[in-house]
PDB file of N, CA and C in Angstrom:
ATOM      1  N   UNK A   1     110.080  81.782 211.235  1.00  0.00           N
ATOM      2  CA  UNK A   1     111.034  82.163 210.231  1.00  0.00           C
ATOM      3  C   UNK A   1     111.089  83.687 210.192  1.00  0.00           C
ATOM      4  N   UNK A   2     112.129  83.999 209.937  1.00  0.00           N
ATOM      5  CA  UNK A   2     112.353  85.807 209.993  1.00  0.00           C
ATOM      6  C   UNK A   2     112.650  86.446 208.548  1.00  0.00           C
ATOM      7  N   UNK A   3     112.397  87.295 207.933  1.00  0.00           N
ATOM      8  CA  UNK A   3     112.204  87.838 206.833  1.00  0.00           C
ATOM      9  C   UNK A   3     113.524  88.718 206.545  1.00  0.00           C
ATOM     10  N   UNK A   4     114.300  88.972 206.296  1.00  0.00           N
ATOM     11  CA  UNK A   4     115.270  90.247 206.172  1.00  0.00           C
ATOM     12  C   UNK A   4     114.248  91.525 205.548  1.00  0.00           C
ATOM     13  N   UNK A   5     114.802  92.601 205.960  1.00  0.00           N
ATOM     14  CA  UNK A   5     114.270  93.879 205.915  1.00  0.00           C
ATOM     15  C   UNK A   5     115.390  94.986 204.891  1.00  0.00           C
ATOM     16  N   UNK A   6     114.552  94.842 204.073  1.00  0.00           N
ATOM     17  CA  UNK A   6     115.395  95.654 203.290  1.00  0.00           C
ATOM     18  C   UNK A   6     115.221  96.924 203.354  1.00  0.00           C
ATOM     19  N   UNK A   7     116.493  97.886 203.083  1.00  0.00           N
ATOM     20  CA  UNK A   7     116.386  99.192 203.074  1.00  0.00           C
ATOM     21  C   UNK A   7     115.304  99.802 201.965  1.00  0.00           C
ATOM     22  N   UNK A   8     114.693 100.225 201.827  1.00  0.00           N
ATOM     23  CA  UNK A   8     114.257 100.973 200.734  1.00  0.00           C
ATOM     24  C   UNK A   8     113.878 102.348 200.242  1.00  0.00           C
ATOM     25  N   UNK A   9     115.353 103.327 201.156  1.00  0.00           N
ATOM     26  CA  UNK A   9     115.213 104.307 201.006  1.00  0.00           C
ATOM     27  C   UNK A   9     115.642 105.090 200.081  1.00  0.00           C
ATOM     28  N   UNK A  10     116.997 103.755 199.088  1.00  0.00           N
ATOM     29  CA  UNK A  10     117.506 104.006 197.875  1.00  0.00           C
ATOM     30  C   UNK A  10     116.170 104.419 196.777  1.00  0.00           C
ATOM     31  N   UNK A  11     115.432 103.575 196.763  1.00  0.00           N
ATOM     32  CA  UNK A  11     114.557 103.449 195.765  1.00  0.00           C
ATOM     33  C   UNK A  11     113.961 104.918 195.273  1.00  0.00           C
ATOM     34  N   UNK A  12     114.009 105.208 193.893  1.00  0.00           N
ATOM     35  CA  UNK A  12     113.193 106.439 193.511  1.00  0.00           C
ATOM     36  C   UNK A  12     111.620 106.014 193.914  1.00  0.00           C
ATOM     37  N   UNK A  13     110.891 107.546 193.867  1.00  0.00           N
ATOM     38  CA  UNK A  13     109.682 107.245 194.432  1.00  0.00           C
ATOM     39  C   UNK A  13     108.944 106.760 193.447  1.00  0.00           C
ATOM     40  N   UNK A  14     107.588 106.276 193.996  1.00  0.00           N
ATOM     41  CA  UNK A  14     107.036 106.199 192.647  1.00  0.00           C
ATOM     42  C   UNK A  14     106.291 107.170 191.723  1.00  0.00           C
ATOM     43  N   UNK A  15     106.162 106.828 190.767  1.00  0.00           N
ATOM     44  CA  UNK A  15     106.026 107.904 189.722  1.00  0.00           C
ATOM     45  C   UNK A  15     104.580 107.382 188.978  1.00  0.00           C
ATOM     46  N   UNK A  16     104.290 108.371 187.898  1.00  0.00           N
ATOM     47  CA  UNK A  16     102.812 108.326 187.326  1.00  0.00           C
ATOM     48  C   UNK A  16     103.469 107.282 186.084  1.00  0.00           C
ATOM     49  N   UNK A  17     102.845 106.630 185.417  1.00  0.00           N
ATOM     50  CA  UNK A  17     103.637 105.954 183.998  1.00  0.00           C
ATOM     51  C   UNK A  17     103.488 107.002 182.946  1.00  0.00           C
ATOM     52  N   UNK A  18     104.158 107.196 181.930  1.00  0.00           N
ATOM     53  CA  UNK A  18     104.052 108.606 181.419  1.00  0.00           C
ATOM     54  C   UNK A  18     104.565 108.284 179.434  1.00  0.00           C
ATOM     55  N   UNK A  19     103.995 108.645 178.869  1.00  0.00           N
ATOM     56  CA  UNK A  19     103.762 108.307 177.512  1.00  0.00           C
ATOM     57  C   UNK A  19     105.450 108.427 177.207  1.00  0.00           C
ATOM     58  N   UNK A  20     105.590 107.781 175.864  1.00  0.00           N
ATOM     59  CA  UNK A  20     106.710 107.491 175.343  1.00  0.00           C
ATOM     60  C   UNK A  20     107.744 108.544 174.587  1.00  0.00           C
ATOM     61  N   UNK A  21     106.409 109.778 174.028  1.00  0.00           N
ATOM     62  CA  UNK A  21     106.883 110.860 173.389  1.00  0.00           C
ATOM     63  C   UNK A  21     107.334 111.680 174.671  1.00  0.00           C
ATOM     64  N   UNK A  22     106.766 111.742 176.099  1.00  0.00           N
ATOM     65  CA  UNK A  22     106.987 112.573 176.635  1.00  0.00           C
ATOM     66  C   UNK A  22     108.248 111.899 177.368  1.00  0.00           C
ATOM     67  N   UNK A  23     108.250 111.100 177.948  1.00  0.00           N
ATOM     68  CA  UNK A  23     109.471 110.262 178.399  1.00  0.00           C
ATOM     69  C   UNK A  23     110.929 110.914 177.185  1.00  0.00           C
ATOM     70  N   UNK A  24     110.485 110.594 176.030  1.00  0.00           N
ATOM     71  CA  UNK A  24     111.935 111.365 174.860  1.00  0.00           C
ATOM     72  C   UNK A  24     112.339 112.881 175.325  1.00  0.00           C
ATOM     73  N   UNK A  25     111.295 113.205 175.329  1.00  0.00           N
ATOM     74  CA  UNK A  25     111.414 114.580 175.114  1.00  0.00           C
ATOM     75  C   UNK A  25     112.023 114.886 176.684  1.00  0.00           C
ATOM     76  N   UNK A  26     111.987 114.986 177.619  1.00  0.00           N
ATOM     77  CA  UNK A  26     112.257 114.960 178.911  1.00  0.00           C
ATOM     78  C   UNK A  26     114.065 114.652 178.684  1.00  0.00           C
ATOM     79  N   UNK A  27     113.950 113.342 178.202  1.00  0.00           N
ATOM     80  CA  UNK A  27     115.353 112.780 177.990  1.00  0.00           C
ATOM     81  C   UNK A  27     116.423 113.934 176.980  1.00  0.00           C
ATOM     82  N   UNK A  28     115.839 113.971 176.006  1.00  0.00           N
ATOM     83  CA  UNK A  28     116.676 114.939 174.986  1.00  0.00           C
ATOM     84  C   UNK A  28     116.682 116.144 175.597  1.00  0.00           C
ATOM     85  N   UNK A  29     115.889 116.813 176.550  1.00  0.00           N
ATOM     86  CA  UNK A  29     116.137 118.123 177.152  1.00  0.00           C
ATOM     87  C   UNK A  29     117.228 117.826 178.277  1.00  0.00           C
ATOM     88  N   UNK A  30     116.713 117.107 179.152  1.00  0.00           N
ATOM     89  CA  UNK A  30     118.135 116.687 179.843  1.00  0.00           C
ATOM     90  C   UNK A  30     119.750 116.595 179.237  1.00  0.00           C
ATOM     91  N   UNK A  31     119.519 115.635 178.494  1.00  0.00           N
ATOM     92  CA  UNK A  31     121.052 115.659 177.701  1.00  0.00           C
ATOM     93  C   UNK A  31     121.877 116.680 176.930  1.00  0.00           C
ATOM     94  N   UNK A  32     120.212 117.926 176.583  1.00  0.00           N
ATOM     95  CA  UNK A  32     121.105 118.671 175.809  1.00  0.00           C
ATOM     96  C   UNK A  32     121.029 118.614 174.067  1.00  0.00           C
ATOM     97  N   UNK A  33     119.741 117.994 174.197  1.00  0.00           N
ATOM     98  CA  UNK A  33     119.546 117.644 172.337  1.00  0.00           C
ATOM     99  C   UNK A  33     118.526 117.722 172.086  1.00  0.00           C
ATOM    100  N   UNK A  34     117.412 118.564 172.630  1.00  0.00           N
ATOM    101  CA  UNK A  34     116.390 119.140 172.231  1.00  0.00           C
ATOM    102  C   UNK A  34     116.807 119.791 171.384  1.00  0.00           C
ATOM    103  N   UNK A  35     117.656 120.899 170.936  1.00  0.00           N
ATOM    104  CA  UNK A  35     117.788 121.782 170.294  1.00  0.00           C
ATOM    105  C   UNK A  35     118.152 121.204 169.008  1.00  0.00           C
ATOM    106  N   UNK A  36     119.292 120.554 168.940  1.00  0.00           N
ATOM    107  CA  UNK A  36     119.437 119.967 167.771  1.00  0.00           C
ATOM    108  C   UNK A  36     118.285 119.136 166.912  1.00  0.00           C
ATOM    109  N   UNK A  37     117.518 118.277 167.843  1.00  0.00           N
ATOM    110  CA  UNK A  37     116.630 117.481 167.500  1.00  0.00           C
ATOM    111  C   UNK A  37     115.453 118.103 166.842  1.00  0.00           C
ATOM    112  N   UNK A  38     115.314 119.555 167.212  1.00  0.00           N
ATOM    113  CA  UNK A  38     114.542 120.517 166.858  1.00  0.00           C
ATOM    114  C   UNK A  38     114.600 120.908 165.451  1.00  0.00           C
ATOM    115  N   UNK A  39     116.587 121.212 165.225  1.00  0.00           N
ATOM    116  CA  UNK A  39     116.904 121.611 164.062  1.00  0.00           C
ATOM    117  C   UNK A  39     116.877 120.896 163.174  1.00  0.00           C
ATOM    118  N   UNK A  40     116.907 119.248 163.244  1.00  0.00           N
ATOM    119  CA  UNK A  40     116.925 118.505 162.364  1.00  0.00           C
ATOM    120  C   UNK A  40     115.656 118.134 161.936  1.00  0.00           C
ATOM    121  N   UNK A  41     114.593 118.719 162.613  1.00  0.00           N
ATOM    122  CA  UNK A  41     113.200 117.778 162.262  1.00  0.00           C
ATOM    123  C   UNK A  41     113.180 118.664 160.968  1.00  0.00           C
ATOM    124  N   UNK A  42     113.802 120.195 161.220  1.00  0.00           N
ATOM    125  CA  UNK A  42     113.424 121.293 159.850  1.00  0.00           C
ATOM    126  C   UNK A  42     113.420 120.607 158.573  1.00  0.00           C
ATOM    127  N   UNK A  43     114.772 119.428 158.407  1.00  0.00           N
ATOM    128  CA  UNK A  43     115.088 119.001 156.898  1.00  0.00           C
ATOM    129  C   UNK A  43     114.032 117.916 156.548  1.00  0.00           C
ATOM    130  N   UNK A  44     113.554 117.076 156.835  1.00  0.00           N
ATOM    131  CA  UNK A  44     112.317 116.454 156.595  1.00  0.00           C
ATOM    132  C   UNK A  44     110.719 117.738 156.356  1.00  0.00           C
ATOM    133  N   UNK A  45     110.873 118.643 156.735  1.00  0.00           N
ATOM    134  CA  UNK A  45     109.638 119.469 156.670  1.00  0.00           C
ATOM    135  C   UNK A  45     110.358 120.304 155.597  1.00  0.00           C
ATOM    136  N   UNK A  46     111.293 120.763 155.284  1.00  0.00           N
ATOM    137  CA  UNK A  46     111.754 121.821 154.167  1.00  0.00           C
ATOM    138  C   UNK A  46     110.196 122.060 152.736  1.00  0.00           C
ATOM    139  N   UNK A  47     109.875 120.663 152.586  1.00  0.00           N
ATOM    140  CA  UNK A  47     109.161 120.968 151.311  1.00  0.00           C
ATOM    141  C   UNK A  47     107.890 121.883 151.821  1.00  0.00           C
ATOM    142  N   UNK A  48     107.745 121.156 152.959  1.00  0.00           N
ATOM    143  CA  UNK A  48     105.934 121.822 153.620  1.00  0.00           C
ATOM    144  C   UNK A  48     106.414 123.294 153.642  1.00  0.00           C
ATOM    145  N   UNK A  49     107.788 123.813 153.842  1.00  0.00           N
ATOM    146  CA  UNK A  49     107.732 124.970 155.174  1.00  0.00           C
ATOM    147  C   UNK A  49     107.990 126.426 153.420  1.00  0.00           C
ATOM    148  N   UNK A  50     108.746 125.600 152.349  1.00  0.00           N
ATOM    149  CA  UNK A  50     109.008 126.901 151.493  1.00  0.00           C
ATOM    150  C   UNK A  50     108.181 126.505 150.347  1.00  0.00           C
ATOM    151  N   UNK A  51     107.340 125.012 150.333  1.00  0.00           N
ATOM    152  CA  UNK A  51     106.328 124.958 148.805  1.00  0.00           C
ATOM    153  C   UNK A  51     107.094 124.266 148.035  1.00  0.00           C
ATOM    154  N   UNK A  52     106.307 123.768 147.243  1.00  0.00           N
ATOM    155  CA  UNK A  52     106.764 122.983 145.939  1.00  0.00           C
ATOM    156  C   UNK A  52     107.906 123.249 145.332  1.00  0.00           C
ATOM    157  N   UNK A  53     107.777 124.537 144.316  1.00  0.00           N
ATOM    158  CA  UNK A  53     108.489 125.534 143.795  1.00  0.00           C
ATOM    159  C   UNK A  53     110.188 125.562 144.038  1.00  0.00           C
ATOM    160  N   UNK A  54     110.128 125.945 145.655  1.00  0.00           N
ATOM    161  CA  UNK A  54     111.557 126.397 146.093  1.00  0.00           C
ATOM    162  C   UNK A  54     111.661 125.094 146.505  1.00  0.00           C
ATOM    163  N   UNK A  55     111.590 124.137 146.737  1.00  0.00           N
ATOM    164  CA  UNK A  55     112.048 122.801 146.985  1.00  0.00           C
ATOM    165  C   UNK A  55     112.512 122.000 146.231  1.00  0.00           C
ATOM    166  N   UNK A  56     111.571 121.854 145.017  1.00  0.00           N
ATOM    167  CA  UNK A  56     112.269 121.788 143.484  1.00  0.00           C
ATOM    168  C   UNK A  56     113.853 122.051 143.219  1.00  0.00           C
ATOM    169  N   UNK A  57     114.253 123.762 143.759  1.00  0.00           N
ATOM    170  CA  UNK A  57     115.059 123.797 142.973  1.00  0.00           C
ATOM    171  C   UNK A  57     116.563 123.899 144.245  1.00  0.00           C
ATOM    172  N   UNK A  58     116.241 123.621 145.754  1.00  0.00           N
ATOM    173  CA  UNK A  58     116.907 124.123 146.832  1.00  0.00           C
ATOM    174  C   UNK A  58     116.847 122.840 147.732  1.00  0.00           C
ATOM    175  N   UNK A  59     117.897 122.512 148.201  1.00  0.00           N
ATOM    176  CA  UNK A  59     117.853 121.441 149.348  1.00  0.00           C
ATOM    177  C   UNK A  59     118.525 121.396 150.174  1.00  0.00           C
ATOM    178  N   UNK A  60     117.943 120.765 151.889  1.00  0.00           N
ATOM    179  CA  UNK A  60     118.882 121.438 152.731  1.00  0.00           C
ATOM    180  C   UNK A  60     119.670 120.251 152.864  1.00  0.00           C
ATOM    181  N   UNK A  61     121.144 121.115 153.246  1.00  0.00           N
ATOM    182  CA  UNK A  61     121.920 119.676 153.316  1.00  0.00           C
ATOM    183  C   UNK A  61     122.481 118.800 154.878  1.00  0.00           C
ATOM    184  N   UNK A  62     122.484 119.891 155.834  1.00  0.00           N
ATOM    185  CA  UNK A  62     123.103 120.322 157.222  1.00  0.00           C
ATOM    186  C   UNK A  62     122.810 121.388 157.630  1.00  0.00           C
ATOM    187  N   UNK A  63     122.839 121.275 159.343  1.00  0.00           N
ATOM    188  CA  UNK A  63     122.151 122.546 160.016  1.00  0.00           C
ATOM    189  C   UNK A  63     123.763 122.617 161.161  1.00  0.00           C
ATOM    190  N   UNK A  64     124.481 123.805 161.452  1.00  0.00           N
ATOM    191  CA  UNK A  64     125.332 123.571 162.339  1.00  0.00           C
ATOM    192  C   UNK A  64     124.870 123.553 163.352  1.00  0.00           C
ATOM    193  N   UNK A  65     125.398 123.338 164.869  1.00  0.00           N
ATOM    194  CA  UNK A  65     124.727 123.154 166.061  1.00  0.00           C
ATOM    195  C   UNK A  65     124.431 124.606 166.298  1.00  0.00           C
ATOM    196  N   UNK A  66     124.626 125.634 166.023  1.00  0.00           N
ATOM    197  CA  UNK A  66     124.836 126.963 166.584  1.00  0.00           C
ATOM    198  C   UNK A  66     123.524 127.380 165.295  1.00  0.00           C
ATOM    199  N   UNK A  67     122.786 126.587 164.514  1.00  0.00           N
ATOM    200  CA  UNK A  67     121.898 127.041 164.034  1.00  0.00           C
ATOM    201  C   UNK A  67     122.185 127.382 162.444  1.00  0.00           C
ATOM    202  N   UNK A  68     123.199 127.007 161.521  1.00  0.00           N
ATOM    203  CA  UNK A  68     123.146 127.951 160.371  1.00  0.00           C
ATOM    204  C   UNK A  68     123.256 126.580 159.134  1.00  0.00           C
ATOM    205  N   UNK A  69     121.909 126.880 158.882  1.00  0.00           N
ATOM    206  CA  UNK A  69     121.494 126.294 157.798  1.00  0.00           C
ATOM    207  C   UNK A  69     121.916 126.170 156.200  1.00  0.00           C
ATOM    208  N   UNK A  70     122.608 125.327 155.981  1.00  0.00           N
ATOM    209  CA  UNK A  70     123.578 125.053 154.444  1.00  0.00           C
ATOM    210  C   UNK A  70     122.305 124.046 153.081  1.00  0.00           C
ATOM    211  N   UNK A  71     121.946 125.269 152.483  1.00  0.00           N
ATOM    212  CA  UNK A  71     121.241 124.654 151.536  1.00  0.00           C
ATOM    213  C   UNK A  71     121.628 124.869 149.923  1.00  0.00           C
ATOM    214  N   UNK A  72     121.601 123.670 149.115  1.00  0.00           N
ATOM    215  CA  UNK A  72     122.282 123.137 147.922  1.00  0.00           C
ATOM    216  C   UNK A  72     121.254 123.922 146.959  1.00  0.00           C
ATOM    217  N   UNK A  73     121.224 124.890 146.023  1.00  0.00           N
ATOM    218  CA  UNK A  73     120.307 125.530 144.944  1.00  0.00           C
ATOM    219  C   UNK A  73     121.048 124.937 144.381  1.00  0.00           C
ATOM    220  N   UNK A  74     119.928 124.772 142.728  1.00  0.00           N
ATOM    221  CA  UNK A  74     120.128 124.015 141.641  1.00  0.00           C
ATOM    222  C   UNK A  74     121.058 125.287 140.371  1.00  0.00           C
ATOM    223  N   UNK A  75     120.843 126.612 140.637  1.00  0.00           N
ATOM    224  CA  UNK A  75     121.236 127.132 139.398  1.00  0.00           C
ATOM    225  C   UNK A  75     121.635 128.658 140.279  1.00  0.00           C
ATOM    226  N   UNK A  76     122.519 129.538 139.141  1.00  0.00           N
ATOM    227  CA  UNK A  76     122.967 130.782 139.895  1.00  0.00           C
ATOM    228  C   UNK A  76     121.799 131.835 140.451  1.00  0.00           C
ATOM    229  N   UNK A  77     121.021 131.988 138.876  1.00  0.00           N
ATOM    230  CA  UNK A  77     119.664 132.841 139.036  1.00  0.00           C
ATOM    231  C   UNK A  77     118.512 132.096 140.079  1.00  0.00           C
ATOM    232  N   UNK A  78     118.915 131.181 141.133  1.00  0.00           N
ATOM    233  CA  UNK A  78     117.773 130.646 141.434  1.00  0.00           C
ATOM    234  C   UNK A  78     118.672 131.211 143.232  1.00  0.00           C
ATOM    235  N   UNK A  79     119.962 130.976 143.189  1.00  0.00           N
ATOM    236  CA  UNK A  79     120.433 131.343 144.441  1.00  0.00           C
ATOM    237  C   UNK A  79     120.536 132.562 144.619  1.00  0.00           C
ATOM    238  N   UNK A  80     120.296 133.707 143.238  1.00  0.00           N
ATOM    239  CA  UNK A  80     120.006 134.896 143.737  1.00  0.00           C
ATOM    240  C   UNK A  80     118.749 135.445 144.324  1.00  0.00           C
ATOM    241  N   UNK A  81     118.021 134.782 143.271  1.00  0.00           N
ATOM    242  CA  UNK A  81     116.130 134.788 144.256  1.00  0.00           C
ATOM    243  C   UNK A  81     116.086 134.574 145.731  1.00  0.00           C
ATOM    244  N   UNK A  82     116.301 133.219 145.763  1.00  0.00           N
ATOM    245  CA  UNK A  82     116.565 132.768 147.185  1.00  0.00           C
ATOM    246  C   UNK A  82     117.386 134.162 148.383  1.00  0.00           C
ATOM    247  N   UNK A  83     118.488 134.203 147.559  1.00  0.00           N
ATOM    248  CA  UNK A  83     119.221 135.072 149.136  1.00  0.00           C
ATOM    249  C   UNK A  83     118.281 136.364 149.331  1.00  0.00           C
ATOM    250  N   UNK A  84     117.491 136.804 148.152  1.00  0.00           N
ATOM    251  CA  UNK A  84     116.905 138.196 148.328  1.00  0.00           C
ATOM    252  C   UNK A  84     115.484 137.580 149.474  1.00  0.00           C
ATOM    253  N   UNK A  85     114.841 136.391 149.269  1.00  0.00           N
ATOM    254  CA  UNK A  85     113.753 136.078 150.118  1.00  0.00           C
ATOM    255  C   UNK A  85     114.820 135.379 151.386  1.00  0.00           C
ATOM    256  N   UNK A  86     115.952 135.500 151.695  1.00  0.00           N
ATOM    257  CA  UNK A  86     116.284 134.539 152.969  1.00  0.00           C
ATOM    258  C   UNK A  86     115.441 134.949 154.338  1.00  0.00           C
ATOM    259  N   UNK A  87     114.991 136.272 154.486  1.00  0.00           N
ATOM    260  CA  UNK A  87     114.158 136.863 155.576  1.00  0.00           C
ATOM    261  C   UNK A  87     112.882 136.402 155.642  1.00  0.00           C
ATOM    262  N   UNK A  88     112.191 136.189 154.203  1.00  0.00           N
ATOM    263  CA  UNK A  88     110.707 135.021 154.253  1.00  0.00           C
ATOM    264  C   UNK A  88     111.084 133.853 154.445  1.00  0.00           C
ATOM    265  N   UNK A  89     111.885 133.106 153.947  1.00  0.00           N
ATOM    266  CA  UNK A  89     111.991 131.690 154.343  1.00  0.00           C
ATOM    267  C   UNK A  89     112.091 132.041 155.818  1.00  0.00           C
ATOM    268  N   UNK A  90     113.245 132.436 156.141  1.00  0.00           N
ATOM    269  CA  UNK A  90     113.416 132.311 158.159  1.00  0.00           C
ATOM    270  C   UNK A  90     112.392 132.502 158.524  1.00  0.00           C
ATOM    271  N   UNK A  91     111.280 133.165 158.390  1.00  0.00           N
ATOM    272  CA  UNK A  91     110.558 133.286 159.046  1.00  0.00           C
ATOM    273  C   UNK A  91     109.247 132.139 159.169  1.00  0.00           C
ATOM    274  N   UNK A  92     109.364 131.858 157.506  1.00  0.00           N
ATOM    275  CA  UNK A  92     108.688 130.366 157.302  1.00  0.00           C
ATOM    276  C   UNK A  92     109.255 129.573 158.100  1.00  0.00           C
ATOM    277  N   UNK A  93     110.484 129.028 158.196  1.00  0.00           N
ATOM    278  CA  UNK A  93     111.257 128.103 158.555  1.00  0.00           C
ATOM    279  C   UNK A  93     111.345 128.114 160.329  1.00  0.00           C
ATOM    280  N   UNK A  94     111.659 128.980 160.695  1.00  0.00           N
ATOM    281  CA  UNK A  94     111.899 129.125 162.092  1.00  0.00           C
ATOM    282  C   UNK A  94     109.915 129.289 162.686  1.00  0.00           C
ATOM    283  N   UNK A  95     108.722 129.318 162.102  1.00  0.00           N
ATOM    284  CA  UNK A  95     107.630 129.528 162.718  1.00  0.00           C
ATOM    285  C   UNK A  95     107.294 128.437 163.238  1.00  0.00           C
ATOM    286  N   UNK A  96     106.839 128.836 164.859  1.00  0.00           N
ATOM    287  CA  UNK A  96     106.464 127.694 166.073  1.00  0.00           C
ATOM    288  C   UNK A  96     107.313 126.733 166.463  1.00  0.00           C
ATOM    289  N   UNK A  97     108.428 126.828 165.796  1.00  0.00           N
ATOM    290  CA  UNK A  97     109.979 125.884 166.456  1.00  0.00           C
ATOM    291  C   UNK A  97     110.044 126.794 167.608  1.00  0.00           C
ATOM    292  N   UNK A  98     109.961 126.235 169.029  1.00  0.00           N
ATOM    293  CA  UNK A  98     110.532 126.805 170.164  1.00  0.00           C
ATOM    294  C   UNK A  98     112.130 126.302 169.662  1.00  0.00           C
ATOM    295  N   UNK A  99     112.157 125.486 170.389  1.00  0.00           N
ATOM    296  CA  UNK A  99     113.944 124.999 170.254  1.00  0.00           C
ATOM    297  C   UNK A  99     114.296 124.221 168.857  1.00  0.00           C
ATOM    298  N   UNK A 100     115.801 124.570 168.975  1.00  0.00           N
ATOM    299  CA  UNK A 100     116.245 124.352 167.263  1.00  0.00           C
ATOM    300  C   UNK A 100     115.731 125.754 166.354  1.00  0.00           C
ATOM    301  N   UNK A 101     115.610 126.746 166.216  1.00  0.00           N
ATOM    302  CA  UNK A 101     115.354 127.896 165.414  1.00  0.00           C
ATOM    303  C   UNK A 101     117.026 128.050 164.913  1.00  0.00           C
ATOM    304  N   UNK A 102     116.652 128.359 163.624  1.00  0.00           N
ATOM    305  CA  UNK A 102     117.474 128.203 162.431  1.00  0.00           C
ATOM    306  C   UNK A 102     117.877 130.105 162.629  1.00  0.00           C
ATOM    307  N   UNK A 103     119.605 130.333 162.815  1.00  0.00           N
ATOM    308  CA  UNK A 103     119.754 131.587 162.987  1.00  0.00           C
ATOM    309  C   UNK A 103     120.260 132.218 161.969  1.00  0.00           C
ATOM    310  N   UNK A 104     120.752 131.452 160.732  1.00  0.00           N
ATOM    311  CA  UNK A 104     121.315 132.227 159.369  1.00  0.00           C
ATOM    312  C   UNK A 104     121.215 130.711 157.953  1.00  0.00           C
ATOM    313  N   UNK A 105     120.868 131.241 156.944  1.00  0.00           N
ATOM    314  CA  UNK A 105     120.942 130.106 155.619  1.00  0.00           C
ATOM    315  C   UNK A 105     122.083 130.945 154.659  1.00  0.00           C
ATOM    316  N   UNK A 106     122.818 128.997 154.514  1.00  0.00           N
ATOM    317  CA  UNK A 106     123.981 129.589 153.545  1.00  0.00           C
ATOM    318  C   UNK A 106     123.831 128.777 152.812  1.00  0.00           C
ATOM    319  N   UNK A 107     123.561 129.650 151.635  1.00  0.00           N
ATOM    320  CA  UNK A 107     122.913 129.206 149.877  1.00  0.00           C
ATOM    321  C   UNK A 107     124.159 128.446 149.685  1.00  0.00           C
ATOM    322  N   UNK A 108     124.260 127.334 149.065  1.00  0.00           N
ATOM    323  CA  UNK A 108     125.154 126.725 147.909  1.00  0.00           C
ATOM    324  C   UNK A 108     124.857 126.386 146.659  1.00  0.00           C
ATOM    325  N   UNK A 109     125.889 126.715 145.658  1.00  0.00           N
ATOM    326  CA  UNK A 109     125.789 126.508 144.451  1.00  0.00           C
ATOM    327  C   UNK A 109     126.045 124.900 143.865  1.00  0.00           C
ATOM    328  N   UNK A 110     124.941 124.480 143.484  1.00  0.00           N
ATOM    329  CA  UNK A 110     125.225 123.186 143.308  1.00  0.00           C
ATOM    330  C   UNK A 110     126.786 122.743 142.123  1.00  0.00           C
ATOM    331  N   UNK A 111     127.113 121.935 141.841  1.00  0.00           N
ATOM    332  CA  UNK A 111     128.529 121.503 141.303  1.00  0.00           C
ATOM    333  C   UNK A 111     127.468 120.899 140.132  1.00  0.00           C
TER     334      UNK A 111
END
């Protein structure tokens, strides 16, 4: 009996098996959404990154793709504090983010 012989030069080579976080991350850099994915992890961390205090009274709502961060303050005198520290937060905010770094915050006055 004779076997057919298959080509198998299509085939990718083989590879190491490689964890699940790193497999994502590979993927989202490829596609092009590391960066974003970066920017969005910021709004889940907001409370860790400015404290109790300014979280209380400030929330972020949206990050544009180009980086500029839209956050909701609760009162006028609280969005003037805020814009005078916007250079400490960024710097809070944007520390050890390689990709996704936040390039400007635009205070809103809550309704």
């Amino acid at each position: 009996m004779l076997w057919a012989v298959t080509d198998r030069s299509n085939r990718p080579p083989k590879s190491r098996p490689v964890a699940v976080a790193e497999a994502l991350e590979g993927y989202l850099k490829r596609a092009g959404l590391a960066r974003r994915v970066g920017q969005a992890q910021m709004i889940p961390d907001w409370p860790r990154l400015v404290g109790p205090q300014i979280a209380a009274v400030a929330t972020p709502e949206s990050i544009t793709p180009d980086g500029v961060l839209f956050v909701r303050v609760a009162t006028s005198s609280w969005m003037n504090e805020l814009q005078l520290m916007t250079p400490d937060i960024m710097a809070r905010v944007n520390a050890g983010r390689g990709a996704g770094r936040i390039t400007t915050i635009r205070w809103l006055l809550s309704r």
